[in-house]
C-alpha atoms as a PDB file:
ATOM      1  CA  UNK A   1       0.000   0.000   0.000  1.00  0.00           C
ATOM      2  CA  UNK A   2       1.095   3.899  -0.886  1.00  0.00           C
ATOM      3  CA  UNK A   3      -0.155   5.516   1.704  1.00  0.00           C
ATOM      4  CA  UNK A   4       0.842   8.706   0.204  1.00  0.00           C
ATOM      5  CA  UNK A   5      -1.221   8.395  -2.942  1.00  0.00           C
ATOM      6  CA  UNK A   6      -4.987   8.987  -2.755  1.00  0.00           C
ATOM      7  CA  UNK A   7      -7.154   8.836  -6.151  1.00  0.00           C
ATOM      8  CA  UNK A   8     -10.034  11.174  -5.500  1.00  0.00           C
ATOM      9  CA  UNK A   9     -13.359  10.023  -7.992  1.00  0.00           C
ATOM     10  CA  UNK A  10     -16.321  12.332  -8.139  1.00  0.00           C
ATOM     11  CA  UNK A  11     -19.135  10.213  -9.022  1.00  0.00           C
ATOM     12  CA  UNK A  12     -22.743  10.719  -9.926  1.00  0.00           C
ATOM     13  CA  UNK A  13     -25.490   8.062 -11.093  1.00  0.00           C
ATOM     14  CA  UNK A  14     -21.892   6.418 -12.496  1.00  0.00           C
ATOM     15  CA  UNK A  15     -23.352   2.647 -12.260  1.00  0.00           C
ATOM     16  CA  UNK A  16     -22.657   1.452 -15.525  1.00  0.00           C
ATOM     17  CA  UNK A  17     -18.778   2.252 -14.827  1.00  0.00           C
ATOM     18  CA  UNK A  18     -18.202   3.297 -11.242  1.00  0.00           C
ATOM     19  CA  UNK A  19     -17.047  -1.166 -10.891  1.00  0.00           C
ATOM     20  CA  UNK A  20     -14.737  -1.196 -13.445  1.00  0.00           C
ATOM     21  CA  UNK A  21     -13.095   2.123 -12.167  1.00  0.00           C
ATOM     22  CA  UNK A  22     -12.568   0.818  -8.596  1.00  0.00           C
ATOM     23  CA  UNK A  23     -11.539  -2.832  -9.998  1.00  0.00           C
ATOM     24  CA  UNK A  24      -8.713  -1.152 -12.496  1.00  0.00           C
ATOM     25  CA  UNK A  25      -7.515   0.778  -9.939  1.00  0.00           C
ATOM     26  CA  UNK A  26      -7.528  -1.971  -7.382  1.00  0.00           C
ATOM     27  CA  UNK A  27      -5.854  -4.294 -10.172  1.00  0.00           C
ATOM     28  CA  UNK A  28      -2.635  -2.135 -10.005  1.00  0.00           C
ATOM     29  CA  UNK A  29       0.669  -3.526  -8.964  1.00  0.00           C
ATOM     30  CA  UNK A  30       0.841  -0.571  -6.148  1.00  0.00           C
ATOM     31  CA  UNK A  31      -1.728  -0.003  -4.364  1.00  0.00           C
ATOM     32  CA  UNK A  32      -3.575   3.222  -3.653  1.00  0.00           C
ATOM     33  CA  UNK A  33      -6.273   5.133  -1.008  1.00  0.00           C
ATOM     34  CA  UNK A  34      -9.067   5.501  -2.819  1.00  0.00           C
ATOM     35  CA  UNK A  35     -11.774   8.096  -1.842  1.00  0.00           C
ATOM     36  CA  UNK A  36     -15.087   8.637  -3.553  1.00  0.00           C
ATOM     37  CA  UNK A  37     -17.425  11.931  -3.260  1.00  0.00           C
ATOM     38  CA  UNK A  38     -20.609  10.408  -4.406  1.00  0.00           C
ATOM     39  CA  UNK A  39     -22.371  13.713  -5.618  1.00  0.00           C
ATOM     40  CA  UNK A  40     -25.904  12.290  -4.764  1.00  0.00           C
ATOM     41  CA  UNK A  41     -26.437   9.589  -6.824  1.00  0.00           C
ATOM     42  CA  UNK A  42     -29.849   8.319  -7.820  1.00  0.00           C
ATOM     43  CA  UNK A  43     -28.922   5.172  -9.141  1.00  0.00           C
ATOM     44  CA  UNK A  44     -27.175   1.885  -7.947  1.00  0.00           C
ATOM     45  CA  UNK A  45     -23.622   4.032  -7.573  1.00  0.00           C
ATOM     46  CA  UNK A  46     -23.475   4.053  -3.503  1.00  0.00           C
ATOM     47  CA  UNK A  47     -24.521   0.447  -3.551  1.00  0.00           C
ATOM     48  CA  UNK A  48     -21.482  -0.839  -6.009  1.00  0.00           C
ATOM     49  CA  UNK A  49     -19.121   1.393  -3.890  1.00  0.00           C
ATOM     50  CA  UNK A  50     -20.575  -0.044  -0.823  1.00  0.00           C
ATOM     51  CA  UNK A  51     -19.673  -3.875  -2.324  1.00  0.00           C
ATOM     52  CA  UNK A  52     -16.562  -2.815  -3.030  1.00  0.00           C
ATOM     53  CA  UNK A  53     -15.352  -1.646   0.151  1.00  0.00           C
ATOM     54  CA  UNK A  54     -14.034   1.168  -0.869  1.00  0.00           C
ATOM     55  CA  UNK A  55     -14.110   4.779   1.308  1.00  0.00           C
ATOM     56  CA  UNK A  56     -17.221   7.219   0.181  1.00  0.00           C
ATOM     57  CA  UNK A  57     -18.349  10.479   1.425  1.00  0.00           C
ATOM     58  CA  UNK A  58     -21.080  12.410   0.376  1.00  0.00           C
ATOM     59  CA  UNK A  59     -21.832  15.814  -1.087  1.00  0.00           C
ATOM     60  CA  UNK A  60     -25.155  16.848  -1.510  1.00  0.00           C
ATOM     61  CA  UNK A  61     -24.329  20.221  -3.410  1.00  0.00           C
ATOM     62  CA  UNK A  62     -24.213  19.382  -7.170  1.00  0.00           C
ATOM     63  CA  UNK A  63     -21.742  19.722  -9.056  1.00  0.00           C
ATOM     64  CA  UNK A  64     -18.364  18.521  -9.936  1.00  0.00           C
ATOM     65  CA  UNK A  65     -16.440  21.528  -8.442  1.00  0.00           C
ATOM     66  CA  UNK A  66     -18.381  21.197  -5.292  1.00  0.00           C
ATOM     67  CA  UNK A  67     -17.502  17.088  -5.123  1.00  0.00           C
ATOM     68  CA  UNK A  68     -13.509  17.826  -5.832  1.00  0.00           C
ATOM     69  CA  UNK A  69     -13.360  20.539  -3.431  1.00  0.00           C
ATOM     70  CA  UNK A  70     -14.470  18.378  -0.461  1.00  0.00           C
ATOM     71  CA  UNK A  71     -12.638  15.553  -1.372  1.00  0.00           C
ATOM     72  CA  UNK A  72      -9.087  17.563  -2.254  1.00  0.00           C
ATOM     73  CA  UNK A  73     -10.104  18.770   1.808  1.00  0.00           C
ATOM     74  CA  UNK A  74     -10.421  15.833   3.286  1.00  0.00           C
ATOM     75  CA  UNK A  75      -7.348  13.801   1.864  1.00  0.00           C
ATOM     76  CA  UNK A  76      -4.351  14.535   3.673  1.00  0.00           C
ATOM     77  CA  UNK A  77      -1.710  12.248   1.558  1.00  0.00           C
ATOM     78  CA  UNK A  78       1.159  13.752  -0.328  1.00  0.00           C
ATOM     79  CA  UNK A  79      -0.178  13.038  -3.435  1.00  0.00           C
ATOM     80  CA  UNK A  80      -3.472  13.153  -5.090  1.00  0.00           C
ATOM     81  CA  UNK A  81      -4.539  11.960  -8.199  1.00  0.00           C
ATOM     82  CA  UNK A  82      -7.945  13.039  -9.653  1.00  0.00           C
ATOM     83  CA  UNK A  83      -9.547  10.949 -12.545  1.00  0.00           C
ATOM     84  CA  UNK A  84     -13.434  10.817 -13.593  1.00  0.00           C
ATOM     85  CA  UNK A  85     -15.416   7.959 -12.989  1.00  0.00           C
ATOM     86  CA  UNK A  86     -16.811   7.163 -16.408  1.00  0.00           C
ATOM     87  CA  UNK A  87     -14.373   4.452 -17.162  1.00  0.00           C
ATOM     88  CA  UNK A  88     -12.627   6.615 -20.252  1.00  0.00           C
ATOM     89  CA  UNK A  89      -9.405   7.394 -18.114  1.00  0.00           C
ATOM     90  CA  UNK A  90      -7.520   3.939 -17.880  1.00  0.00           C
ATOM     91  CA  UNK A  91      -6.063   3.148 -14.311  1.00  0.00           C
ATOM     92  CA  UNK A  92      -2.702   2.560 -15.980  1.00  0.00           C
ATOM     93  CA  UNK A  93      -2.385   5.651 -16.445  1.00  0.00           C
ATOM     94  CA  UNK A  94      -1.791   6.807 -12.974  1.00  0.00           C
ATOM     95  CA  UNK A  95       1.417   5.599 -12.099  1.00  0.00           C
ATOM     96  CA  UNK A  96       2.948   7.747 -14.650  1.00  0.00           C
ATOM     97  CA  UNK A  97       1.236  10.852 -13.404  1.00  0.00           C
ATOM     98  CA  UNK A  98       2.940   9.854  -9.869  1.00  0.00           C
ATOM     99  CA  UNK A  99       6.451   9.817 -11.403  1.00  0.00           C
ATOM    100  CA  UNK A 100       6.234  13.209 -12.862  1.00  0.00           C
ATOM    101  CA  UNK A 101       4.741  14.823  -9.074  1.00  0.00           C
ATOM    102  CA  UNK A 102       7.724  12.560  -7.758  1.00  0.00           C
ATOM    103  CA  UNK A 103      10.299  14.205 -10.001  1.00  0.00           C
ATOM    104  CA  UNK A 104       9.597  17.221  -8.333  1.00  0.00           C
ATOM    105  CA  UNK A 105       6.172  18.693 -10.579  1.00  0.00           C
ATOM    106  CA  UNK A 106       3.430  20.518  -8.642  1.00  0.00           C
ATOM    107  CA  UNK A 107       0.852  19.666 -11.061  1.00  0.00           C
ATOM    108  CA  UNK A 108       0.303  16.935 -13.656  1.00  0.00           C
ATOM    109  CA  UNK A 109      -2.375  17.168 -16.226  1.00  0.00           C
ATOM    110  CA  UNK A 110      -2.972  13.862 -18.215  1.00  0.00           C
ATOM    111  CA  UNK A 111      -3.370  15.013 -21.911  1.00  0.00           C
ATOM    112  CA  UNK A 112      -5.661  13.057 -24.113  1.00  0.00           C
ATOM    113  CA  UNK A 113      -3.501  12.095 -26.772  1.00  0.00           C
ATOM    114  CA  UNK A 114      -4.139   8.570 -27.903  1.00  0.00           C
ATOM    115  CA  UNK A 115      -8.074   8.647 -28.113  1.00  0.00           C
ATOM    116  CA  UNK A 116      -9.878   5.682 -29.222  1.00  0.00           C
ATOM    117  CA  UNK A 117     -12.711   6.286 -32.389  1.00  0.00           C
ATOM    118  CA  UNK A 118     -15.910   7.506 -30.743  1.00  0.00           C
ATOM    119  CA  UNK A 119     -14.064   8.968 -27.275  1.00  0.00           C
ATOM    120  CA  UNK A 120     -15.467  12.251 -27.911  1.00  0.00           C
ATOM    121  CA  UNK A 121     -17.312  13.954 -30.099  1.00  0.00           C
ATOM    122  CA  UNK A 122     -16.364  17.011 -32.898  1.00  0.00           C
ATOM    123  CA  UNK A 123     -18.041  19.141 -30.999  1.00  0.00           C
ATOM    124  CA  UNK A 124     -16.784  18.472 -27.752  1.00  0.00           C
ATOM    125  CA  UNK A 125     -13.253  18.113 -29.552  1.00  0.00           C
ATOM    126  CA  UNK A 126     -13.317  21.426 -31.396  1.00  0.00           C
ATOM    127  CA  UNK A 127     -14.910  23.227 -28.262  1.00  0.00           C
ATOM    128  CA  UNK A 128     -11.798  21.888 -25.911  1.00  0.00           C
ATOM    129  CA  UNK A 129      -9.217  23.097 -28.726  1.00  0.00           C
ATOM    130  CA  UNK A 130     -11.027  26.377 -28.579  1.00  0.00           C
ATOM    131  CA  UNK A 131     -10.926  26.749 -25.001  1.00  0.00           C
ATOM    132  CA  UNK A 132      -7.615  25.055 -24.674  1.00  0.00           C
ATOM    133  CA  UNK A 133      -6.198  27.693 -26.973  1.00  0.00           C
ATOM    134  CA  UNK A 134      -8.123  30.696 -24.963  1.00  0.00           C
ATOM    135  CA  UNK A 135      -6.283  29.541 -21.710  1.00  0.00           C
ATOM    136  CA  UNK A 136      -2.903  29.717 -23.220  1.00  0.00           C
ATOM    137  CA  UNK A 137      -3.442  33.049 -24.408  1.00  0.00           C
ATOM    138  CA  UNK A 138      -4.424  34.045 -21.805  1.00  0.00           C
ATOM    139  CA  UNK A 139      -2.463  32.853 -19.306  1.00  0.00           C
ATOM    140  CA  UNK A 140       1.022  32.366 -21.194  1.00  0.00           C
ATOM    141  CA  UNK A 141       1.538  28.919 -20.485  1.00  0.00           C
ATOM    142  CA  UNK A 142       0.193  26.337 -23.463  1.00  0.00           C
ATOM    143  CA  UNK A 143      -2.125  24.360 -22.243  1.00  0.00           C
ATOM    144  CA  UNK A 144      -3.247  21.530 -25.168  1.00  0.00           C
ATOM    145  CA  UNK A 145      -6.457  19.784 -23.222  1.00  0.00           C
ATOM    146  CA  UNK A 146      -7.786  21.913 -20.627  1.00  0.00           C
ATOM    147  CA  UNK A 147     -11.107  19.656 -19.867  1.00  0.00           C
ATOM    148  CA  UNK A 148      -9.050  16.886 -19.421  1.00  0.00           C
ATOM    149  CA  UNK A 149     -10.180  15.003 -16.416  1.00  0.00           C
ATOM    150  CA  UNK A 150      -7.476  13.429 -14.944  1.00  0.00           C
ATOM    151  CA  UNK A 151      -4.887  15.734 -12.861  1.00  0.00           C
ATOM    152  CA  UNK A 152      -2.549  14.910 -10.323  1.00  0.00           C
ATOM    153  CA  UNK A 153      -1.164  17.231  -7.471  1.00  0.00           C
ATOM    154  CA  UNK A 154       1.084  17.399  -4.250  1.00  0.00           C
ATOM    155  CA  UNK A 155      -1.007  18.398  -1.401  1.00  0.00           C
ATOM    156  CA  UNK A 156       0.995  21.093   0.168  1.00  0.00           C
ATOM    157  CA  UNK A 157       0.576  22.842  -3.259  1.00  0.00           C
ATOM    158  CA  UNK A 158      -2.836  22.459  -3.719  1.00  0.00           C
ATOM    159  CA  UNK A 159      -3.567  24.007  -0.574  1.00  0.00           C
ATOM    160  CA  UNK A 160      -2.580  27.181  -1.655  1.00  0.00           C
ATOM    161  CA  UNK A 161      -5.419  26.797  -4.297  1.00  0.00           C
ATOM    162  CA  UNK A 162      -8.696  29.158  -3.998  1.00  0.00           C
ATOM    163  CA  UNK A 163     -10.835  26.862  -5.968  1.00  0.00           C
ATOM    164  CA  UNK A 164     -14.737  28.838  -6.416  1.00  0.00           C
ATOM    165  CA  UNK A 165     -15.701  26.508  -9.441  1.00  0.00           C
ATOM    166  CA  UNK A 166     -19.112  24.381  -8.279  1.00  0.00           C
ATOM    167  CA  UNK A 167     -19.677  22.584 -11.870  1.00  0.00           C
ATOM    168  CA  UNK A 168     -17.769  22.018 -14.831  1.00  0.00           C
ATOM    169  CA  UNK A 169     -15.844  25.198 -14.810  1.00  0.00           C
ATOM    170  CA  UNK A 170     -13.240  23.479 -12.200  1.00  0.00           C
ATOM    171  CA  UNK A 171     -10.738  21.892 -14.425  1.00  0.00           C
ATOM    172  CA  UNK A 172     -10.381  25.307 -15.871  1.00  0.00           C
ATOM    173  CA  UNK A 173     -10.240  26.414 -12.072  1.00  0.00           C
ATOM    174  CA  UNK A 174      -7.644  24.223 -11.372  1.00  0.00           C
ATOM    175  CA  UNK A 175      -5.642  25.630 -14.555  1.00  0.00           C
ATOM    176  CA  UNK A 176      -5.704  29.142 -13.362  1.00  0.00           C
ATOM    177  CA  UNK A 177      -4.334  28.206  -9.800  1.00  0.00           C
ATOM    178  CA  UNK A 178      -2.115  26.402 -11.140  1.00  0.00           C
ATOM    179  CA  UNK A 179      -0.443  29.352 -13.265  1.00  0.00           C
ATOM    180  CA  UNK A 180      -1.208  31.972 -10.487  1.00  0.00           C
ATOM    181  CA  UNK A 181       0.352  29.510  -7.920  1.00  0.00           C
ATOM    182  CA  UNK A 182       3.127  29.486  -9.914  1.00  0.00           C
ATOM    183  CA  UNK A 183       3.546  25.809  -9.860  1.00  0.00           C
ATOM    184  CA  UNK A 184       5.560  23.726 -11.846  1.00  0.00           C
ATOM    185  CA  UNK A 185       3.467  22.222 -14.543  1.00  0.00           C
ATOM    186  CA  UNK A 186       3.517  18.690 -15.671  1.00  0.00           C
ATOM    187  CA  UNK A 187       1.683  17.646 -19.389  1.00  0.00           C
ATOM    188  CA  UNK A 188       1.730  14.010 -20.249  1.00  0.00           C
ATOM    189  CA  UNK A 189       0.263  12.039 -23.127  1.00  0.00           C
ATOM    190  CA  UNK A 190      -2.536   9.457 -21.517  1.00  0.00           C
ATOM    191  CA  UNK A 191      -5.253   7.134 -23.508  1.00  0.00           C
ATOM    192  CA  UNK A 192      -9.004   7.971 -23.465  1.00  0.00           C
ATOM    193  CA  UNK A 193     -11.313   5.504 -24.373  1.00  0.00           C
ATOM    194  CA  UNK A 194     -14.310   5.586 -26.253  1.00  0.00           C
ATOM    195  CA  UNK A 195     -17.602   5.626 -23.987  1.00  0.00           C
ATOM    196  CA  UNK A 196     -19.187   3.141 -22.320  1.00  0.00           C
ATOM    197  CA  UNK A 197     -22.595   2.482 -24.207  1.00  0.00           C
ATOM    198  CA  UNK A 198     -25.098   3.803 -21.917  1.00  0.00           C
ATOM    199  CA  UNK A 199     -22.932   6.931 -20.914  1.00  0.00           C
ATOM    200  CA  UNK A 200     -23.002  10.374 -22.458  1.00  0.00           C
ATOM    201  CA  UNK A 201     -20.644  13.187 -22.772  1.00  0.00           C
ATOM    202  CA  UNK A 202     -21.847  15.546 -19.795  1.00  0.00           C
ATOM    203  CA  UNK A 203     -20.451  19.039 -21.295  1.00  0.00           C
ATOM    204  CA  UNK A 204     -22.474  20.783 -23.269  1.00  0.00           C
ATOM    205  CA  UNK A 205     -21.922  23.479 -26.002  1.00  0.00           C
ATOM    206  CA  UNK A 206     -23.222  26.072 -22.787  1.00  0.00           C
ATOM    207  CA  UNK A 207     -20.489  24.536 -20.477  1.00  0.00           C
ATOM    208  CA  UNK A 208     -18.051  25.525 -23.233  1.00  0.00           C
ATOM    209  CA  UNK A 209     -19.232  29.363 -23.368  1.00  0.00           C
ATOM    210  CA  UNK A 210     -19.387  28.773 -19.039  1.00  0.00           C
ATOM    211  CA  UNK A 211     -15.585  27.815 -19.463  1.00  0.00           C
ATOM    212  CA  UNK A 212     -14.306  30.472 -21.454  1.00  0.00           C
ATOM    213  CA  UNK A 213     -16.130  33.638 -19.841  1.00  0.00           C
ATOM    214  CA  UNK A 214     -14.635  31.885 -16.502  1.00  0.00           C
ATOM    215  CA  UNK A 215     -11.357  31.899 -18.011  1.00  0.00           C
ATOM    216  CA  UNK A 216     -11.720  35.883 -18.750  1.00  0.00           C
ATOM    217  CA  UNK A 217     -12.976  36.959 -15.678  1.00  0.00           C
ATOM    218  CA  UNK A 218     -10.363  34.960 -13.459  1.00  0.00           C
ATOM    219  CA  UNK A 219      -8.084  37.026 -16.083  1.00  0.00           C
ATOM    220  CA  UNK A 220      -9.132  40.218 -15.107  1.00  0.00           C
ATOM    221  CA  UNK A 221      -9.518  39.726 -11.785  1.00  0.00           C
ATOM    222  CA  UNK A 222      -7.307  39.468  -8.220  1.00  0.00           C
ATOM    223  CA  UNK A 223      -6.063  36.882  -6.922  1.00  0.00           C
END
């Protein structure tokens, strides 16, 4: 066991991939806390993560943001890896994202690179380029997959953090404390997977716009 890894899932009505998640990550040769903010699921989600014995809390405010931020407060390890629960991030992944925060890296942001045919969509795909692009500009410091959802962090850093996002803003949140923060930014290449069948892309084409006047206000603004 690493106790100074914990992999922080924010999960809601995930049931068709929640299992596989928590069985990939459990399949590893190291092996890792795993914590779960179950963002008041309606489905059989609590009741896998029950079967698995694996630590949940809850957080009845929805949103994403809202699920991270109580979950990035209540882990205490050295190192914390954030993936979504919707089965596209492979668990393999992670130990890779650990090296880099080991070599010294404050963040680590797991770039989808090698995506498998039907991963996302061409609008989801041109609206991350978009916004991807917007963030670099803005913030001098290229950024090639901004809505990426799997990130990894030290702890001590991410303390420093002011995250405000509640929804899907956050990863772009998490972009702009990183730069502010002035931490030491790691981008890797990682596999997405295409999309389990019953499970949908959950941005939308008004998250996008959301994203991108978030990005220009946290420009413009202090701190």
């Amino acid at each position: 066991m690493n106790s100074e890894v914990t992999v922080v899932l924010p999960a809601y009505n995930e049931e068709e991939s929640i299992g596989g998640v928590i069985d990939e990550i459990l399949a590893l040769p190291v092996k890792y806390d795993i914590l779960v903010i179950d963002n008041g699921s309606t489905d059989e989600t609590y009741n896998i993560l029950f079967h698995k014995g694996v630590k949940v809390i809850t957080e009845p405010k929805k949103g994403k943001g809202n699920a991270i931020q109580l979950g990035f407060d209540v882990v205490q390890t050295k190192y914390i890896i954030m993936m979504n629960s919707d089965y596209t991030y492979p668990a393999e992944e992670i130990p890779k994202l650990l090296d880099e925060l080991e070599e010294g890296y404050d963040v680590v942001i797991g770039e989808r690179y090698w995506k498998e045919g039907g991963s996302m969509s061409l609008t989801n795909s041109f609206g991350n380029k978009i916004l991807s692009f917007l963030a670099s500009s803005l913030y001098g410091h290229r950024i090639p997959d901004l809505c990426s959802g799997m990130w990894g962090f030290r702890k001590h850093m991410l303390d420093t953090f002011c995250i405000r996002s509640e929804d899907f803003t956050l990863e772009a949140d998490l972009f702009v404390n990183s730069v502010k923060n002035r931490c030491l930014i790691a981008q890797i290449p990682i596999h997405y997977r295409s999309r389990l069948e019953d499970s949908n892309a959950k941005l939308k084409v008004k998250d996008g716009f959301k994203i991108a006047w978030f990005l220009i206000r946290r420009r413009f603004s202090n701190g």
